[in-house]
C-alpha atoms as a PDB file:
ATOM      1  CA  UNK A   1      -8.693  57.527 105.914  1.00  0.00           C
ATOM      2  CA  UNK A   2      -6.318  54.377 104.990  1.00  0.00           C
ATOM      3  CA  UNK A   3      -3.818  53.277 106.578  1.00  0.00           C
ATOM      4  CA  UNK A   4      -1.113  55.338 104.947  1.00  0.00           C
ATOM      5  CA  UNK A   5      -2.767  58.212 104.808  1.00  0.00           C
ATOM      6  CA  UNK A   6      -3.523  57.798 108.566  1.00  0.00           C
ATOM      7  CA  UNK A   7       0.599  57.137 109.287  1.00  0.00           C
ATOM      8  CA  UNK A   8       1.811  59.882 107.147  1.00  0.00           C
ATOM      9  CA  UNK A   9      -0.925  62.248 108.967  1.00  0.00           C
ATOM     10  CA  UNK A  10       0.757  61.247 112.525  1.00  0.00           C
ATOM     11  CA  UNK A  11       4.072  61.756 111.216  1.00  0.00           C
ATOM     12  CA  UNK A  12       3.065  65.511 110.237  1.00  0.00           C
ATOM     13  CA  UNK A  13       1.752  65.861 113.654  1.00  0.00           C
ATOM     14  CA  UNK A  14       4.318  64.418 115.378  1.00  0.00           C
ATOM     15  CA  UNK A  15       7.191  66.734 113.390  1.00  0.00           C
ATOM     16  CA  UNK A  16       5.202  69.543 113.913  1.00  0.00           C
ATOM     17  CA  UNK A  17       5.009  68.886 117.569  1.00  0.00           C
ATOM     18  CA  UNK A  18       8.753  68.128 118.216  1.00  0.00           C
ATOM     19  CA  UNK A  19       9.382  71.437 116.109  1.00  0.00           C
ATOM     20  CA  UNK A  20       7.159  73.289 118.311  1.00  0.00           C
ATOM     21  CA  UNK A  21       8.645  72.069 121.220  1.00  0.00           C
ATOM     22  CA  UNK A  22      12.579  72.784 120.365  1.00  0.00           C
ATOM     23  CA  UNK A  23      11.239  76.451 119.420  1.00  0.00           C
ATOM     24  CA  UNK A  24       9.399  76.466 122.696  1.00  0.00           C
ATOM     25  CA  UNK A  25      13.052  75.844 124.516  1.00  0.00           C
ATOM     26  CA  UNK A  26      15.854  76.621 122.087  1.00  0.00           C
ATOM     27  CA  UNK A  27      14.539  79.822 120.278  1.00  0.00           C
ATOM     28  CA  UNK A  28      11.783  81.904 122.371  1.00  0.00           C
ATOM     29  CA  UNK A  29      13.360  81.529 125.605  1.00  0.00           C
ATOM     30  CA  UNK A  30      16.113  83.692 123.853  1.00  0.00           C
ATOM     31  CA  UNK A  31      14.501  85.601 121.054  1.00  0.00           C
ATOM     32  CA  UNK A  32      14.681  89.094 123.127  1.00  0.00           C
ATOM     33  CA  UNK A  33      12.028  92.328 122.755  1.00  0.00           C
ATOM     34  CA  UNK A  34      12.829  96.112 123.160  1.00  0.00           C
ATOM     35  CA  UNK A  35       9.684  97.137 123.466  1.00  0.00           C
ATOM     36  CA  UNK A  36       8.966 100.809 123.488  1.00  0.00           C
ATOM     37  CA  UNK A  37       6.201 103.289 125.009  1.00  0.00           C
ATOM     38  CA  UNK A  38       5.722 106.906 126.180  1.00  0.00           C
ATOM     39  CA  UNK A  39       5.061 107.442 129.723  1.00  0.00           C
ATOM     40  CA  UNK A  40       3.463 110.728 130.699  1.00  0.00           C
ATOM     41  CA  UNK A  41       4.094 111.064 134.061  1.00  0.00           C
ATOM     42  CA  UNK A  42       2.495 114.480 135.779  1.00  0.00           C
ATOM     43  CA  UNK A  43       4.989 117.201 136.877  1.00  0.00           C
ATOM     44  CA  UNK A  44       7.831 115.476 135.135  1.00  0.00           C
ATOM     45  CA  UNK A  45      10.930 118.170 135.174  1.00  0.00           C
ATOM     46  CA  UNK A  46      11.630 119.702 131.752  1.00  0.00           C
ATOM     47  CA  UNK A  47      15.280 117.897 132.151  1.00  0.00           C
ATOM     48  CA  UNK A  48      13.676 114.386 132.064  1.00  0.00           C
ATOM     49  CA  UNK A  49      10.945 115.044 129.349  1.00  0.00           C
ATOM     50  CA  UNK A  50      11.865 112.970 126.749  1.00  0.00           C
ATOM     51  CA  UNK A  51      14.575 110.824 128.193  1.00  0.00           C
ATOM     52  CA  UNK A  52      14.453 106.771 128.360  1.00  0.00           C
ATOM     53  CA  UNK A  53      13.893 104.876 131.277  1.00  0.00           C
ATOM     54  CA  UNK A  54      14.180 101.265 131.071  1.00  0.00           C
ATOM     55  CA  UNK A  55      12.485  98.603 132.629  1.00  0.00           C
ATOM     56  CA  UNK A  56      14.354  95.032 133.283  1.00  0.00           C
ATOM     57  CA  UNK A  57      12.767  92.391 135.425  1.00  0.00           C
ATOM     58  CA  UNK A  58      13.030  88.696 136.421  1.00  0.00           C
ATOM     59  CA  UNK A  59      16.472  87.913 135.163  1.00  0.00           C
ATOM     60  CA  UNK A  60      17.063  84.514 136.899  1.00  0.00           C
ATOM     61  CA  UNK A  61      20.256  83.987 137.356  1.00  0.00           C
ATOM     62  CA  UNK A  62      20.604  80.581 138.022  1.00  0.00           C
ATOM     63  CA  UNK A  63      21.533  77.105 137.041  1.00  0.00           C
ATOM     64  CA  UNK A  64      18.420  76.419 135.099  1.00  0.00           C
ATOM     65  CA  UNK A  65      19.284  78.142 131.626  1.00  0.00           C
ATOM     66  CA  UNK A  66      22.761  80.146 130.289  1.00  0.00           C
ATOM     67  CA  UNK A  67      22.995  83.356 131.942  1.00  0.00           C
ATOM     68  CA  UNK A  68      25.513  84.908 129.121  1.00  0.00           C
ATOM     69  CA  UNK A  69      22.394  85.535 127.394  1.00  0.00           C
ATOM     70  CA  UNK A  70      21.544  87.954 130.043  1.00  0.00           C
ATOM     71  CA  UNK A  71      24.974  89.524 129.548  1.00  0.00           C
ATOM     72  CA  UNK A  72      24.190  89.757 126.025  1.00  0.00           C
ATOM     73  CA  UNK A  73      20.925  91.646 126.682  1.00  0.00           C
ATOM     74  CA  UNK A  74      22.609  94.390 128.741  1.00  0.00           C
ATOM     75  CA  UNK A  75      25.224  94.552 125.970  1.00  0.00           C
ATOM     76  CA  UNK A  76      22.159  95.176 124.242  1.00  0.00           C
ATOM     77  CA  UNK A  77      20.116  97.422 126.192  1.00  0.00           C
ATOM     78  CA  UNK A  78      23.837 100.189 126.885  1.00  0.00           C
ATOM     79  CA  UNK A  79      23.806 100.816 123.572  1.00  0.00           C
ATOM     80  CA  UNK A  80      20.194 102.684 123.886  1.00  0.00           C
ATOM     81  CA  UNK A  81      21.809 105.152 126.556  1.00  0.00           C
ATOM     82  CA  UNK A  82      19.335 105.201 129.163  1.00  0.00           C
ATOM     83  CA  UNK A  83      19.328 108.112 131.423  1.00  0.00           C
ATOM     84  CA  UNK A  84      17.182 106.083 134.017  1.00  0.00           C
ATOM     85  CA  UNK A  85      17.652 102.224 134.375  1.00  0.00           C
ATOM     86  CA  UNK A  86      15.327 100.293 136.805  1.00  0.00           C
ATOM     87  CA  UNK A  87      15.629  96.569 137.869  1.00  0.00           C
ATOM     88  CA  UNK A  88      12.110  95.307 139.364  1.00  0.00           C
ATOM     89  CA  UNK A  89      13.095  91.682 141.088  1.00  0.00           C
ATOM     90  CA  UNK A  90      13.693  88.468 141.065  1.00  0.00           C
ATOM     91  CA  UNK A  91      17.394  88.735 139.968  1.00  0.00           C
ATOM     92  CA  UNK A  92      18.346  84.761 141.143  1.00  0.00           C
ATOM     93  CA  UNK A  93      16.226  81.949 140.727  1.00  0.00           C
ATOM     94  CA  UNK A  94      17.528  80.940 144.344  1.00  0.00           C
ATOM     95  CA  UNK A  95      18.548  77.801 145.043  1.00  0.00           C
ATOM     96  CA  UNK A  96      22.118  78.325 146.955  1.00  0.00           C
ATOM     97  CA  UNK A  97      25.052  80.476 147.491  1.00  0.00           C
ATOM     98  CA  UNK A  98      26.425  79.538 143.987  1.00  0.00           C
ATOM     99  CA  UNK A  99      23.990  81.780 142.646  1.00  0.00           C
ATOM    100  CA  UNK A 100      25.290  85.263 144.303  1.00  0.00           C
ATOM    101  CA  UNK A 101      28.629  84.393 142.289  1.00  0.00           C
ATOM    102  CA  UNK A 102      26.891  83.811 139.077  1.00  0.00           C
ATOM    103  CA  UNK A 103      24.825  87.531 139.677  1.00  0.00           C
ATOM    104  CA  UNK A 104      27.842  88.929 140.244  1.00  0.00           C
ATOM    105  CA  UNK A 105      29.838  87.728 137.521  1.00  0.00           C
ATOM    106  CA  UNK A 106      25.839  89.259 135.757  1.00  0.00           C
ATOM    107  CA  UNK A 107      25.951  92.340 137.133  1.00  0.00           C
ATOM    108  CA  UNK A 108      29.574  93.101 136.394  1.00  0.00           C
ATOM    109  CA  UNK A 109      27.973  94.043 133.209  1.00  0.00           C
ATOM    110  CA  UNK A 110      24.886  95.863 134.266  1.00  0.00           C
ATOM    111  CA  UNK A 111      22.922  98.428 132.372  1.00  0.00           C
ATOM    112  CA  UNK A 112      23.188 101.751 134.014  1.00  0.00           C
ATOM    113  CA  UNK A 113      21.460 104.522 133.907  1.00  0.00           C
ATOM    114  CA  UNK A 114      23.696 107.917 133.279  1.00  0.00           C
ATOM    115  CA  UNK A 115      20.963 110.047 135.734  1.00  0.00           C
ATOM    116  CA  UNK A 116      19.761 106.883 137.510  1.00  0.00           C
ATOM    117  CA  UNK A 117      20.224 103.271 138.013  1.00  0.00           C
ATOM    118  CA  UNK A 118      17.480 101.824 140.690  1.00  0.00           C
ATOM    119  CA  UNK A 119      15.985  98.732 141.840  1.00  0.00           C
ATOM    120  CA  UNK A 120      13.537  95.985 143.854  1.00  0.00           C
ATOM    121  CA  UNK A 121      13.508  92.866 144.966  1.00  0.00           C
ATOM    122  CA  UNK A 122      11.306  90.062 143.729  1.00  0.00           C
ATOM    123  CA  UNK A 123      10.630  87.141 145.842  1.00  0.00           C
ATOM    124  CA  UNK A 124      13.318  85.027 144.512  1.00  0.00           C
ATOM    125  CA  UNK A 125      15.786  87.485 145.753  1.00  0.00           C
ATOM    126  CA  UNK A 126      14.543  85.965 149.539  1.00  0.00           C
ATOM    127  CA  UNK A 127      15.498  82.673 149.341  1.00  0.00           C
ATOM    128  CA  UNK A 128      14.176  79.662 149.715  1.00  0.00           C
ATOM    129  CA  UNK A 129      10.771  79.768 149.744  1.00  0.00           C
ATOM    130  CA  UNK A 130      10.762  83.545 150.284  1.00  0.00           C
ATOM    131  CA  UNK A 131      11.848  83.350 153.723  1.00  0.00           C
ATOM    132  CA  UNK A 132      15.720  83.414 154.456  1.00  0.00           C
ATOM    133  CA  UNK A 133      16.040  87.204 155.216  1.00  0.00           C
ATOM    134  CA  UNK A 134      20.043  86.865 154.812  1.00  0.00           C
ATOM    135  CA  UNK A 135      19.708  86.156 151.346  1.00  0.00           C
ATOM    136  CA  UNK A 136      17.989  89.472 150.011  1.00  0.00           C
ATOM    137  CA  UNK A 137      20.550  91.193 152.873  1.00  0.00           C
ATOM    138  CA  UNK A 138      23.378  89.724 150.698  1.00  0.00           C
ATOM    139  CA  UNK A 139      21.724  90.117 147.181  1.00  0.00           C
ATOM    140  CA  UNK A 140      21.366  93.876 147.965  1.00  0.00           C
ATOM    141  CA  UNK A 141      24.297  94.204 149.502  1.00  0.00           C
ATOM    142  CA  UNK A 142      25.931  92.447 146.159  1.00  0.00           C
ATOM    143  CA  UNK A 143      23.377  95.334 143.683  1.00  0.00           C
ATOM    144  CA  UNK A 144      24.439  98.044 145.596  1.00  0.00           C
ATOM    145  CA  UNK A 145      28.517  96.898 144.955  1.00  0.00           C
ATOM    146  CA  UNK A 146      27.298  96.789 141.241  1.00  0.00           C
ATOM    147  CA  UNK A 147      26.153  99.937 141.356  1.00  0.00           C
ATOM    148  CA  UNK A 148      22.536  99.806 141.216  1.00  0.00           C
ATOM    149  CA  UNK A 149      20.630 101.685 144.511  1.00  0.00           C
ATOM    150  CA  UNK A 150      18.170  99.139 145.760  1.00  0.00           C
ATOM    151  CA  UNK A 151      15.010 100.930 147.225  1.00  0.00           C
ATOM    152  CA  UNK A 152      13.640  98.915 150.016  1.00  0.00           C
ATOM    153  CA  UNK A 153      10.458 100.386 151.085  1.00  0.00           C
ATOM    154  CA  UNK A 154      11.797 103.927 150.020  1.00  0.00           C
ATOM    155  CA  UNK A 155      12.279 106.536 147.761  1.00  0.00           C
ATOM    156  CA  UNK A 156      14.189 108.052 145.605  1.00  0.00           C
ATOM    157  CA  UNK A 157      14.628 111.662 144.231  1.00  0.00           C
ATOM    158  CA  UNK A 158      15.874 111.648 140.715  1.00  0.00           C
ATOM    159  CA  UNK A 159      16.538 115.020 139.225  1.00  0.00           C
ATOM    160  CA  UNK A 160      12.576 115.788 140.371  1.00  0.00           C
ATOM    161  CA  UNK A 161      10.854 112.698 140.049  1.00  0.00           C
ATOM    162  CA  UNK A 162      10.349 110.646 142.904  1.00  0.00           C
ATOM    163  CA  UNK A 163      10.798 107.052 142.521  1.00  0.00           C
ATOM    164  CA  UNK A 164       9.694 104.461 145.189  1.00  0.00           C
ATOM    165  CA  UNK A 165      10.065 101.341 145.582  1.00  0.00           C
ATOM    166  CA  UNK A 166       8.523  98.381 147.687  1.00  0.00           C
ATOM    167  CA  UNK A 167       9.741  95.391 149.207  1.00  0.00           C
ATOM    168  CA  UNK A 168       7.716  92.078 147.536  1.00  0.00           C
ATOM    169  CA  UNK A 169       4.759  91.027 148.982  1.00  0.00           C
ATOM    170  CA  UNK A 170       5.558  87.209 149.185  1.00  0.00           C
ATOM    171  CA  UNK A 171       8.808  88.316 151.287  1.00  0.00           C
ATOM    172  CA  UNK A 172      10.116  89.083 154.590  1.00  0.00           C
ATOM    173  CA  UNK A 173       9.881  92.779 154.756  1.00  0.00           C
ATOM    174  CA  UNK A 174       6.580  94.002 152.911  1.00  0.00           C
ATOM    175  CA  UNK A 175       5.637  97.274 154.381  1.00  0.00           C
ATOM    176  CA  UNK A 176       4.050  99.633 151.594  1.00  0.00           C
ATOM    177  CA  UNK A 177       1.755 101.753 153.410  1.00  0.00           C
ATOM    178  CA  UNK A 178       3.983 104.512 155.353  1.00  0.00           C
ATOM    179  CA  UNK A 179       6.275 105.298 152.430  1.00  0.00           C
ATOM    180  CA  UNK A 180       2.950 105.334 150.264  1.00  0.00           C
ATOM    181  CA  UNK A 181       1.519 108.084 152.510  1.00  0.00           C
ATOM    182  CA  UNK A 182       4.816 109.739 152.216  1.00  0.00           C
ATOM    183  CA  UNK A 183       4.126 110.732 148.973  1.00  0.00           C
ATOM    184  CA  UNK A 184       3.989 114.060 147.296  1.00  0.00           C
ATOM    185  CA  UNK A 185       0.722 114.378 145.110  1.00  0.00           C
ATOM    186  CA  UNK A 186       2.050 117.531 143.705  1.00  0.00           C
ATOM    187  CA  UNK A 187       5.206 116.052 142.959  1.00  0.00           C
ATOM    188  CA  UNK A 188       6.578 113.567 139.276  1.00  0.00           C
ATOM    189  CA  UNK A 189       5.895 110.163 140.941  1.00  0.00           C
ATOM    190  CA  UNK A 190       6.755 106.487 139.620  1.00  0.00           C
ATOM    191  CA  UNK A 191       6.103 103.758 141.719  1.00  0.00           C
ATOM    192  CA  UNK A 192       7.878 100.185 141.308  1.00  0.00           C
ATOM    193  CA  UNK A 193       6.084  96.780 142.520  1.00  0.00           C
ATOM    194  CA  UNK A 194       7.491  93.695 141.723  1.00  0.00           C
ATOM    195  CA  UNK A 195       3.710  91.764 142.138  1.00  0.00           C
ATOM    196  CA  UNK A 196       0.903  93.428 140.578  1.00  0.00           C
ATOM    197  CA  UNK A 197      -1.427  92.077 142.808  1.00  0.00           C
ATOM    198  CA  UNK A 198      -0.239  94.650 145.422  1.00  0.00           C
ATOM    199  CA  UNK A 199      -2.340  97.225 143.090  1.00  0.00           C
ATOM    200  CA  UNK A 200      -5.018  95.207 144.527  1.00  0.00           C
ATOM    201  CA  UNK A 201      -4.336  96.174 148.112  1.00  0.00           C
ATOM    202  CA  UNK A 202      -5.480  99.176 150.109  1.00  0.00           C
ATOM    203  CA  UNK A 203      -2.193 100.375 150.527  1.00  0.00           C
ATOM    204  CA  UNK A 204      -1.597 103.202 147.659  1.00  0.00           C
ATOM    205  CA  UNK A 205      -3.351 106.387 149.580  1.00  0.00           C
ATOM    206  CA  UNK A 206      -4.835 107.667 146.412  1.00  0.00           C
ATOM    207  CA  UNK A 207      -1.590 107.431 144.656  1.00  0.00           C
ATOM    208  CA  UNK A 208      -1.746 108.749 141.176  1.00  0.00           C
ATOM    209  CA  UNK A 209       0.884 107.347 138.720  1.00  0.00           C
ATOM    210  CA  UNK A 210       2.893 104.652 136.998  1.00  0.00           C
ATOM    211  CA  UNK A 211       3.121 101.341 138.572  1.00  0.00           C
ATOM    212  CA  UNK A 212       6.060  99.096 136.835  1.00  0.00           C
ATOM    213  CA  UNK A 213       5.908  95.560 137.789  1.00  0.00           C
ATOM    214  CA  UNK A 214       7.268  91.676 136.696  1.00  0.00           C
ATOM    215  CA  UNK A 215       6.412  88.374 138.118  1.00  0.00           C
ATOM    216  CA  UNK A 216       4.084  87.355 135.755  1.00  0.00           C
ATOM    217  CA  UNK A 217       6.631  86.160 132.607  1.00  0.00           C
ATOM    218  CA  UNK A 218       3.147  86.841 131.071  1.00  0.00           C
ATOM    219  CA  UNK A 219       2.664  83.143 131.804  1.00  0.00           C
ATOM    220  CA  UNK A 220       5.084  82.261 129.366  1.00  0.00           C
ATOM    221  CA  UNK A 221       3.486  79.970 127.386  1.00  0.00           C
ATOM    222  CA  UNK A 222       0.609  81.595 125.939  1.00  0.00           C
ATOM    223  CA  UNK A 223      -2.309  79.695 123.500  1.00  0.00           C
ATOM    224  CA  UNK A 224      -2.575  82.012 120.331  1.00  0.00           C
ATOM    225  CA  UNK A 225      -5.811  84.174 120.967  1.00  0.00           C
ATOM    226  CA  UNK A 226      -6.075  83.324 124.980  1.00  0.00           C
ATOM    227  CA  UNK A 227      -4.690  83.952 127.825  1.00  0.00           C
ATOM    228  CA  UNK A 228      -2.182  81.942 130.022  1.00  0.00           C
ATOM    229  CA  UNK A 229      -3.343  79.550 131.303  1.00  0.00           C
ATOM    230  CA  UNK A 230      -0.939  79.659 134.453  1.00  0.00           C
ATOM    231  CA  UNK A 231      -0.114  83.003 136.296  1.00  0.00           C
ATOM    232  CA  UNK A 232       1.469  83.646 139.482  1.00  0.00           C
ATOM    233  CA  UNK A 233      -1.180  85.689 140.606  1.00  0.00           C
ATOM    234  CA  UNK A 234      -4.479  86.164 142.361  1.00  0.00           C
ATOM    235  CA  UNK A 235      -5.547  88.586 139.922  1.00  0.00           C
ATOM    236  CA  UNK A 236      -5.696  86.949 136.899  1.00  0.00           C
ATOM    237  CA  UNK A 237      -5.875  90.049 134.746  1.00  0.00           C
ATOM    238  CA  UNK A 238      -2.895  91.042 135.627  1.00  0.00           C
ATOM    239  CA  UNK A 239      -0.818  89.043 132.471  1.00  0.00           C
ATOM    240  CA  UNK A 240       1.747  91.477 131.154  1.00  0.00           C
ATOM    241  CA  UNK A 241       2.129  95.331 129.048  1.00  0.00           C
ATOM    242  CA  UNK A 242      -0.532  98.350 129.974  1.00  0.00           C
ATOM    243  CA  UNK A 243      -3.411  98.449 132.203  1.00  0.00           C
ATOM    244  CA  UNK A 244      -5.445 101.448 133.191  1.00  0.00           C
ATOM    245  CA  UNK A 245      -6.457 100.445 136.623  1.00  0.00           C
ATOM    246  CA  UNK A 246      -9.434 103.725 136.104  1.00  0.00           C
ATOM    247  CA  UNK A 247      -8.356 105.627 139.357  1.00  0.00           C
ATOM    248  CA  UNK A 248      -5.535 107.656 137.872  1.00  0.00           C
ATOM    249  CA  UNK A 249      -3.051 104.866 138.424  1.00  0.00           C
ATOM    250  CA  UNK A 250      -1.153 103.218 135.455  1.00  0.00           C
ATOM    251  CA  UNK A 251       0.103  99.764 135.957  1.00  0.00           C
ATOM    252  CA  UNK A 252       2.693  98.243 133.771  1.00  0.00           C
ATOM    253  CA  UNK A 253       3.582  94.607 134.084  1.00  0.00           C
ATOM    254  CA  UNK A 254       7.349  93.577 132.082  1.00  0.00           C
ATOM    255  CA  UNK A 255       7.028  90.147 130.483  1.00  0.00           C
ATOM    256  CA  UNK A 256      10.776  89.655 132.316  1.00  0.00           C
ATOM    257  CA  UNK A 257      14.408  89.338 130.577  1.00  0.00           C
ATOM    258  CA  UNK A 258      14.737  85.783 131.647  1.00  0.00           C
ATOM    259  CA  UNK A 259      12.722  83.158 133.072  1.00  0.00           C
ATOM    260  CA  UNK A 260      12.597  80.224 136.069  1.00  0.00           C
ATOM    261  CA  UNK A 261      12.332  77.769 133.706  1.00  0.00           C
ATOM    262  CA  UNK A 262      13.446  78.197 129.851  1.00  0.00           C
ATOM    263  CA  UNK A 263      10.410  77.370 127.821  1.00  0.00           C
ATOM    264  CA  UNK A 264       8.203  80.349 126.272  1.00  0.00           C
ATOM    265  CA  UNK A 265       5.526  80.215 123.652  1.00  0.00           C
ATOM    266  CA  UNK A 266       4.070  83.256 122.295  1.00  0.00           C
ATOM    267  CA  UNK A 267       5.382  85.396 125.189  1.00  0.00           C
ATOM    268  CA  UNK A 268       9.077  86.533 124.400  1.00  0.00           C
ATOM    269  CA  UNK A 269      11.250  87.931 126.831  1.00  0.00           C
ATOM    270  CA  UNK A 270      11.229  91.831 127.234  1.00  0.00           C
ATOM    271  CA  UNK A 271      13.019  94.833 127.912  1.00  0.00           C
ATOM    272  CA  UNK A 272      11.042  97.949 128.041  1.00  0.00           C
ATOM    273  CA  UNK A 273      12.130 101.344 126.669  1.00  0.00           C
ATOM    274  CA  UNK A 274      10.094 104.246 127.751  1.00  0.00           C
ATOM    275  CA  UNK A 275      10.089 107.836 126.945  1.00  0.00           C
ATOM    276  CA  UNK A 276       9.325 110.017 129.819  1.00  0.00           C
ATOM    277  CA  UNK A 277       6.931 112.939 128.633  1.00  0.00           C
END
């Protein structure tokens, strides 16, 4: 290779790299997903066969990127009717009181369910580094205000179908098991879990069901044809969409609505549209 040849071959490279990069922050980040699925749940009521249930996780609210796109997105996401709505963490990235202003100003425009409108907390919801129990007391507090029931270790009956919902494992009040045990076998069950790596844990009591989960971002930058190559979790299957965890349990892990920092490459940001059956 000359010399020219060798320049203008470094200029390609270099364009192509600075292109990939502004997509990377300015377009991906942004570039939204309804994705849609069934979900046969067992003993699902007649009245709920059929309905939509969404899924939105790991919004972010924060400093670190424009949260009017979130707004946006539930602009978005009313128009599809939901009866069912669930919210599974990490509403704040957390880094001071500013940001239960900004979620409120958010959630002013929150997607509701016209049955249900539910929801977790992630481990951003805790604070600074997971531990300032006042923080997810005044996030709640803040949901609840907006409308949305936050499940806290509890359950839920919804027109038939039990849903349940755990505290995160990385915060101050993890406590799965009794509610777990509480369960109904006989009964329509969804579970929600912020961290999939609680499926992991010998908590569940034979539970049989849907598991709907975040965290991951499904790494958000993803290599074309492999797998992130960072992941927030111990179990480093657990990246993002459908598993079949093979013991009657269905785990389903949202690529989240927004993200802690905004870059994303081959992972766009989801909202997930199921169809109970």
């Amino acid at each position: 290779m000359n010399r020219r040849k060798f320049l203008k071959a470094g200029a390609t490279l270099s364009a192509t790299g600075l292109l990939a990069g502004l997509y990377a922050w300015k377009v991906e980040p942004y570039w939204l997903e309804f994705v849609h699925r069934k979900m046969p749940i067992a003993h699902l009521p007649a009245s709920l066969r059929g309905k939509t249930l969404l899924q939105i996780s790991d919004m972010h609210v924060g400093d670190r990127f424009d949260f009017q796109y979130i707004i946006n997105a539930f602009n978005d996401a009313s128009k599809l009717d939901p009866a069912i709505v669930v919210y599974t963490g990490d509403f704040v990235s957390y880094d001071g009181p500013q940001q239960l202003e900004q979620l409120k100003t958010v959630m002013e425009n929150a997607v509701h369910g016209s049955v249900a409108t539910l929801g977790i907390l992630g481990n951003h919801d805790y604070g600074k580094n997971w531990q300032e129990p006042e923080v997810d007391v005044k996030i709640t507090k803040l949901l609840e205000e907006a409308g949305v029931t936050v499940l806290r270790n509890a359950k839920a009956n919804v027109e038939g179908l039990t849903i349940t919902g755990l505290d995160d494992l990385w915060g101050t009040n993890y406590e799965p098991g009794p509610i777990l045990s509480s369960l109904d076998k006989q009964s329509a069950n969804l579970v929600l879990c912020h961290n999939p790596d609680v499926c992991d844990q010998d908590v569940w009591h034979d539970y049989q069901g849907w598991i709907l989960s975040g965290h991951t971002h499904g790494g958000q930058c993803k290599p074309p044809f492999l797998p992130p190559p960072l992941l927030p979790v111990e179990n480093r299957r657990y990246t993002s969409g459908y598993f079949d965890l093979e013991d009657g349990r269905h785990l389903y892990i949202n690529r989240a609505l927004g993200c802690s920092f905004p870059v994303r490459f081959n992972v766009r940001p989801e909202i997930t549209v199921f169809e109970l059956a």
